[in-house]
N, C-alpha and C. Protein backbone atom coordinates (compact mmCIF):
# COMPACT_ATOMS: atom_id res chain seq x y z
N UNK A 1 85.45 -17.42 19.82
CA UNK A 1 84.02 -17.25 19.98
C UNK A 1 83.26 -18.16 19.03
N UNK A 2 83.75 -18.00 17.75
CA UNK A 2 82.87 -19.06 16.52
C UNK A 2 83.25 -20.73 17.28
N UNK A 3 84.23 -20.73 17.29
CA UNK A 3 84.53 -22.56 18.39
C UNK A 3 83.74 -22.67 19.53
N UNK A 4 83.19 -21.87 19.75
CA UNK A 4 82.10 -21.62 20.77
C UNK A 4 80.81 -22.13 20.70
N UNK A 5 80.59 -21.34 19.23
CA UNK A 5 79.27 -21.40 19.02
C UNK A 5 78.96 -22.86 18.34
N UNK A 6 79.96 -22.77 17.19
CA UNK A 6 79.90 -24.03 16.20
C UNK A 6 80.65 -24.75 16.19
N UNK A 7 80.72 -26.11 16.07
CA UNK A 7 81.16 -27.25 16.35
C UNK A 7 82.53 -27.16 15.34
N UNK A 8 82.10 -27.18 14.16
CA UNK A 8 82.97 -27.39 12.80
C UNK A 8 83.21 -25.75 12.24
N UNK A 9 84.70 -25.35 11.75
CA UNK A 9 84.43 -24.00 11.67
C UNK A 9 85.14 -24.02 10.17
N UNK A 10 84.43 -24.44 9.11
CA UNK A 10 84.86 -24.38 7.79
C UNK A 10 84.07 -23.51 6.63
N UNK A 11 84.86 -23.14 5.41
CA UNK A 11 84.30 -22.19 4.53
C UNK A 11 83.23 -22.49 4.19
N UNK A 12 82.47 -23.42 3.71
CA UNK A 12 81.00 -23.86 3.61
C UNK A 12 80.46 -23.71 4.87
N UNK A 13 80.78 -23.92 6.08
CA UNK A 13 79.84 -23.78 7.44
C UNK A 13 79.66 -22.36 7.07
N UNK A 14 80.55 -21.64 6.93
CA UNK A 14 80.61 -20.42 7.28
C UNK A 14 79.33 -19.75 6.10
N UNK A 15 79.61 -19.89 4.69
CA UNK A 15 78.20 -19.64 3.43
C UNK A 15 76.99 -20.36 4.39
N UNK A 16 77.02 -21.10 4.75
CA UNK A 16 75.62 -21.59 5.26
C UNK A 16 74.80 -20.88 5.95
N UNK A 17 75.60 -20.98 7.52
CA UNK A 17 75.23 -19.62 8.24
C UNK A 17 75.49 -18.66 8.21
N UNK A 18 75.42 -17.88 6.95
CA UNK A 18 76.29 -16.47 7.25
C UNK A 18 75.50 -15.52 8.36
N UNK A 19 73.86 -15.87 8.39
CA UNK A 19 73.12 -14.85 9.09
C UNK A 19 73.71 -14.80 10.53
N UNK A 20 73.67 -16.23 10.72
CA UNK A 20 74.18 -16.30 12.42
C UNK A 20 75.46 -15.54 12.75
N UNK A 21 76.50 -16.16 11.67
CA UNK A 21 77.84 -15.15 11.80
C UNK A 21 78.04 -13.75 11.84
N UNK A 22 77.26 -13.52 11.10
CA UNK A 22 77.00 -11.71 10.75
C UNK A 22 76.20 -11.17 12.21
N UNK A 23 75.60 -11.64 12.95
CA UNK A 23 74.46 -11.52 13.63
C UNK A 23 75.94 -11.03 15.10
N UNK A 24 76.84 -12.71 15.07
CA UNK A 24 77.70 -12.51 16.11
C UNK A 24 78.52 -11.51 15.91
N UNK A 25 79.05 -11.46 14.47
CA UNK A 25 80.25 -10.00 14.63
C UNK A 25 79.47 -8.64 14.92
N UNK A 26 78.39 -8.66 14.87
CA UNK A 26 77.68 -7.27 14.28
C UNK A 26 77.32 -7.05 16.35
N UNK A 27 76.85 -8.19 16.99
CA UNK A 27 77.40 -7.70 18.19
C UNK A 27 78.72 -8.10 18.68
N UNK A 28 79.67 -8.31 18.34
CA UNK A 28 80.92 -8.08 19.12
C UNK A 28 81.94 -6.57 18.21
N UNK A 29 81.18 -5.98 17.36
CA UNK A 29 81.69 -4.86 17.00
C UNK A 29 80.90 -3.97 16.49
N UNK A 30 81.19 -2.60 17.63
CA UNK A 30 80.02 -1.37 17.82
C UNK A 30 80.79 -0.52 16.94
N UNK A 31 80.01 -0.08 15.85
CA UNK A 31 80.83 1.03 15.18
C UNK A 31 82.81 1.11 15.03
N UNK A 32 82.73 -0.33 14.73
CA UNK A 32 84.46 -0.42 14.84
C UNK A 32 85.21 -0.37 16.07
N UNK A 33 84.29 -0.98 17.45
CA UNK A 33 85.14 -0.85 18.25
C UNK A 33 84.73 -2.03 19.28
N UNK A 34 85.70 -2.98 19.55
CA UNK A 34 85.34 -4.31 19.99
C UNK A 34 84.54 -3.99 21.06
N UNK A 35 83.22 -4.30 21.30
CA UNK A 35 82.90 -4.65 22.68
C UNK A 35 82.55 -5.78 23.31
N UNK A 36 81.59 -6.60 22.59
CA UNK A 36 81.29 -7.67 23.53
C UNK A 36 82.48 -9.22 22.84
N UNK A 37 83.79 -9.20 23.61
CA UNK A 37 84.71 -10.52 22.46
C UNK A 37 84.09 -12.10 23.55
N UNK A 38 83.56 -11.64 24.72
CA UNK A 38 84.01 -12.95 25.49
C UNK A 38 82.82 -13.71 25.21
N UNK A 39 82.69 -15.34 25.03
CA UNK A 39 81.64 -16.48 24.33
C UNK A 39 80.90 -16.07 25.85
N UNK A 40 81.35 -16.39 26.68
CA UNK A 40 80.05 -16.25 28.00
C UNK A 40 79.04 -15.58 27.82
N UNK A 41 79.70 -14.04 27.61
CA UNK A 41 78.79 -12.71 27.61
C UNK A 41 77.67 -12.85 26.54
N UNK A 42 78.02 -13.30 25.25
CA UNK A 42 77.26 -13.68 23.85
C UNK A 42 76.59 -14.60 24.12
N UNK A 43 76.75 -15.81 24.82
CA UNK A 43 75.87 -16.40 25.11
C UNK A 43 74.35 -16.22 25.60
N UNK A 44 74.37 -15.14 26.30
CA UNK A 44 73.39 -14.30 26.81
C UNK A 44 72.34 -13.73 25.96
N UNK A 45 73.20 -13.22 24.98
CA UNK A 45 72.18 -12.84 23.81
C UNK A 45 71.49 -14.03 22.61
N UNK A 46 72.74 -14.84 23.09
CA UNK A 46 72.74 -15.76 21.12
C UNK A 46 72.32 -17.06 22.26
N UNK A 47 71.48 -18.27 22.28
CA UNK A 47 71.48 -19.28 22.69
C UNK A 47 72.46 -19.73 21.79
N UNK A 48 72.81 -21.43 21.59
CA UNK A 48 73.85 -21.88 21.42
C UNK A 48 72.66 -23.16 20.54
N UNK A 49 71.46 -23.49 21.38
CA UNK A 49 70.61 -24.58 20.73
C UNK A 49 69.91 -23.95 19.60
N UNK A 50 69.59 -23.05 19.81
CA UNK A 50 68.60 -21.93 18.66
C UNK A 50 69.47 -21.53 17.34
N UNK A 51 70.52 -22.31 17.09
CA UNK A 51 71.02 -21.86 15.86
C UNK A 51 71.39 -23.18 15.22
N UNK A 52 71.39 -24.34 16.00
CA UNK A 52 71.76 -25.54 15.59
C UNK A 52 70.75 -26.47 14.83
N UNK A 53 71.12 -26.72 13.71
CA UNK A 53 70.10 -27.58 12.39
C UNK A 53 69.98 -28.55 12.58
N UNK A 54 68.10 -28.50 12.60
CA UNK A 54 67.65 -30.19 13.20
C UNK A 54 67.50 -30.60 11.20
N UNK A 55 67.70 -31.94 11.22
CA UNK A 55 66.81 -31.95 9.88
C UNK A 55 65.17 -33.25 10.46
N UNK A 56 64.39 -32.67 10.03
CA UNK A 56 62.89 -33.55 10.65
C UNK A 56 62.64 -34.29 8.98
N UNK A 57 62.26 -35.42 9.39
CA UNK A 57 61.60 -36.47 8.54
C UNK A 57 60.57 -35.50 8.06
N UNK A 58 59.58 -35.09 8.58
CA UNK A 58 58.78 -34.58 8.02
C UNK A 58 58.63 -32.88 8.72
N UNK A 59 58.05 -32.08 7.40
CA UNK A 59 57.76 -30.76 7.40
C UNK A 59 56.78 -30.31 8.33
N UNK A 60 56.54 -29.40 9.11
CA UNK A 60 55.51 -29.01 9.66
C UNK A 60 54.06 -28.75 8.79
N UNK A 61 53.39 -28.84 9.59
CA UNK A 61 52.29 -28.51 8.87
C UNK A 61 51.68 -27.28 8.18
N UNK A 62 52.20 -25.89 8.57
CA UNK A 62 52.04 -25.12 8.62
C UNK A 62 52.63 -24.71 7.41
N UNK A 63 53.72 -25.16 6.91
CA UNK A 63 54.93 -25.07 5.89
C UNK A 63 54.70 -25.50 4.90
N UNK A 64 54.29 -27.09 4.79
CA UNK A 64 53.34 -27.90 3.73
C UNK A 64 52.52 -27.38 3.67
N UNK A 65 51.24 -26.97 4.10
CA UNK A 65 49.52 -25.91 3.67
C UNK A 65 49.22 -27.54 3.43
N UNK A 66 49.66 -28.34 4.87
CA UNK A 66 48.23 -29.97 5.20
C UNK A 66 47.62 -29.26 5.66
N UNK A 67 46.40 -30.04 5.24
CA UNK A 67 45.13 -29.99 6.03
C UNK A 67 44.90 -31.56 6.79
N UNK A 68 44.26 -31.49 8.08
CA UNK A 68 44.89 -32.94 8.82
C UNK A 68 43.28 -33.48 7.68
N UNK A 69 42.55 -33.11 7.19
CA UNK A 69 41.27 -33.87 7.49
C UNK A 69 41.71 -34.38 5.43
N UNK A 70 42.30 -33.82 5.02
CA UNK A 70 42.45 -34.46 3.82
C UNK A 70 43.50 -36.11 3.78
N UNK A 71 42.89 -36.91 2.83
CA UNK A 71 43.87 -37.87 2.82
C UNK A 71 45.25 -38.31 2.35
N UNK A 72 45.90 -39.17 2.78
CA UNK A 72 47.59 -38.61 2.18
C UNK A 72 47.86 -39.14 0.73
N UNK A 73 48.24 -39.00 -0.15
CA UNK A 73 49.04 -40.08 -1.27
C UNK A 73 48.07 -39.38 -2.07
N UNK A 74 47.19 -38.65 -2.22
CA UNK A 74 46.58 -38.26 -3.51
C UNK A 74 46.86 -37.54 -4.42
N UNK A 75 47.41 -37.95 -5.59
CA UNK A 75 47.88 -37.45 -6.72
C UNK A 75 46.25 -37.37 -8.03
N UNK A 76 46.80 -36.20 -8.58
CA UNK A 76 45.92 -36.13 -9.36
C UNK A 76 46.85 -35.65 -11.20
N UNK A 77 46.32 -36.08 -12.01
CA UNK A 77 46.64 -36.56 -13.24
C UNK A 77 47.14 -35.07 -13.88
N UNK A 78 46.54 -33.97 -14.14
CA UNK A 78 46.41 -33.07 -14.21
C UNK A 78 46.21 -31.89 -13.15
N UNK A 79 46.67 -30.51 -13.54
CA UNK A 79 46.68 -29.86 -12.32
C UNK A 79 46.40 -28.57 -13.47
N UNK A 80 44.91 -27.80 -13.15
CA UNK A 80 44.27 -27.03 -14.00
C UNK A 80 44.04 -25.65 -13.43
N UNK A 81 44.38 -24.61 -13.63
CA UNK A 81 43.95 -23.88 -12.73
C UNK A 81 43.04 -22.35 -14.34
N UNK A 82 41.71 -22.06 -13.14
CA UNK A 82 40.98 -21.14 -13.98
C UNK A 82 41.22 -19.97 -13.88
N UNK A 83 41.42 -18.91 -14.54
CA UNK A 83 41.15 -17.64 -14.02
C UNK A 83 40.05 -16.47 -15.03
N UNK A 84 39.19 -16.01 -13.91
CA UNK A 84 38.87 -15.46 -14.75
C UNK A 84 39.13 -14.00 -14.71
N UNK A 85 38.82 -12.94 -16.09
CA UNK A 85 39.26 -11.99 -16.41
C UNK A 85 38.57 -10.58 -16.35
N UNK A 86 38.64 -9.85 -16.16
CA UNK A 86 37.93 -8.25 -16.49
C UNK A 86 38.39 -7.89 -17.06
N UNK A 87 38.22 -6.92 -17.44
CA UNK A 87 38.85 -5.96 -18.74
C UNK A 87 37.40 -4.74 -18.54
N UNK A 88 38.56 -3.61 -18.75
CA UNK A 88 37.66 -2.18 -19.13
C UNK A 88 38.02 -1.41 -20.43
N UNK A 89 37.38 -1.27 -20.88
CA UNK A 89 37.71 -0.44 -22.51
C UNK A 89 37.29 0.65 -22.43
N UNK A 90 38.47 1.70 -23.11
CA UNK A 90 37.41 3.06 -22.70
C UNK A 90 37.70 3.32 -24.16
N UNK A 91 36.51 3.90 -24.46
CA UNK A 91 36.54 4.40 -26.33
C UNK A 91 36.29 5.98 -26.29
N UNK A 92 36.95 6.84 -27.07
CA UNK A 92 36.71 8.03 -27.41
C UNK A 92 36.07 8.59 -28.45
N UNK A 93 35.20 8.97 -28.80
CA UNK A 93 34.30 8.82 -29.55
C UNK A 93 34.19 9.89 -30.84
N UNK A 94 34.40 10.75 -31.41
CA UNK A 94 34.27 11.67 -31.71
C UNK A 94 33.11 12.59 -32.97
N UNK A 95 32.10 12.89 -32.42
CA UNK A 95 30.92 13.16 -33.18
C UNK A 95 31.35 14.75 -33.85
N UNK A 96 30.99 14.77 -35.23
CA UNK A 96 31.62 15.70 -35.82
C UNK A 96 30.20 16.24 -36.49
N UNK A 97 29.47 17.49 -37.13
CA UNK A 97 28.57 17.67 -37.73
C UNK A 97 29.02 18.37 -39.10
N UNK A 98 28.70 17.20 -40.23
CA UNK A 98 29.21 17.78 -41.64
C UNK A 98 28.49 17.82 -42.77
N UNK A 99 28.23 18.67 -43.18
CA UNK A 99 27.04 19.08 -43.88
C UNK A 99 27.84 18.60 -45.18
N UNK A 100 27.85 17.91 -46.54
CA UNK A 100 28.17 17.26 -47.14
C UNK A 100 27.36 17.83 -48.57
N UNK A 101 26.15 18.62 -48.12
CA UNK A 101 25.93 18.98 -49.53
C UNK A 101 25.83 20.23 -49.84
């Protein structure tokens, strides 16, 4: 079934995708008891393109936080950020009346 899915079936493939792997055993075994073993049937559930790693020149946009209308290459010297603060103090006060003479 994994020769099925993935091209190359080695111990690093395997750390890489573990989600996908875990995803396939977890349906081909119901409470410890084989049900779905045949690649056809899994296919059904698992596409075969939807797990395969594109690498893209560039990041989506959505991922980066571009904005299309800003310009590209701008570096800036410093990178400052402000915050400002509240604070609440609560004081307890205690008024005492003492006659002293």
């Amino acid at each position: 079934v994994f020769k099925h899915y993935f091209e190359e079936f080695e111990e690093q493939f395997l750390r890489d995708n573990f989600v996908v792997v875990y995803e396939l055993l977890y349906e081909m075994m119901d409470f410890c008891y084989p049900q779905y073993t045949e690649a056809k049937i899994l296919s059904k559930f698992f596409k075969i393109d939807a797990y395969r790693m594109e690498v893209n020149e560039r990041h989506p946009m959505a991922v980066t936080n571009s904005v299309s209308w800003r310009s590209k290459g701008i570096r800036y010297i410093k990178n400052e950020v402000f915050l400002d603060g509240i604070t609440q103090e609560v004081a307890i006060i205690e008024l005492t009346k003492s006659s002293d003479s």
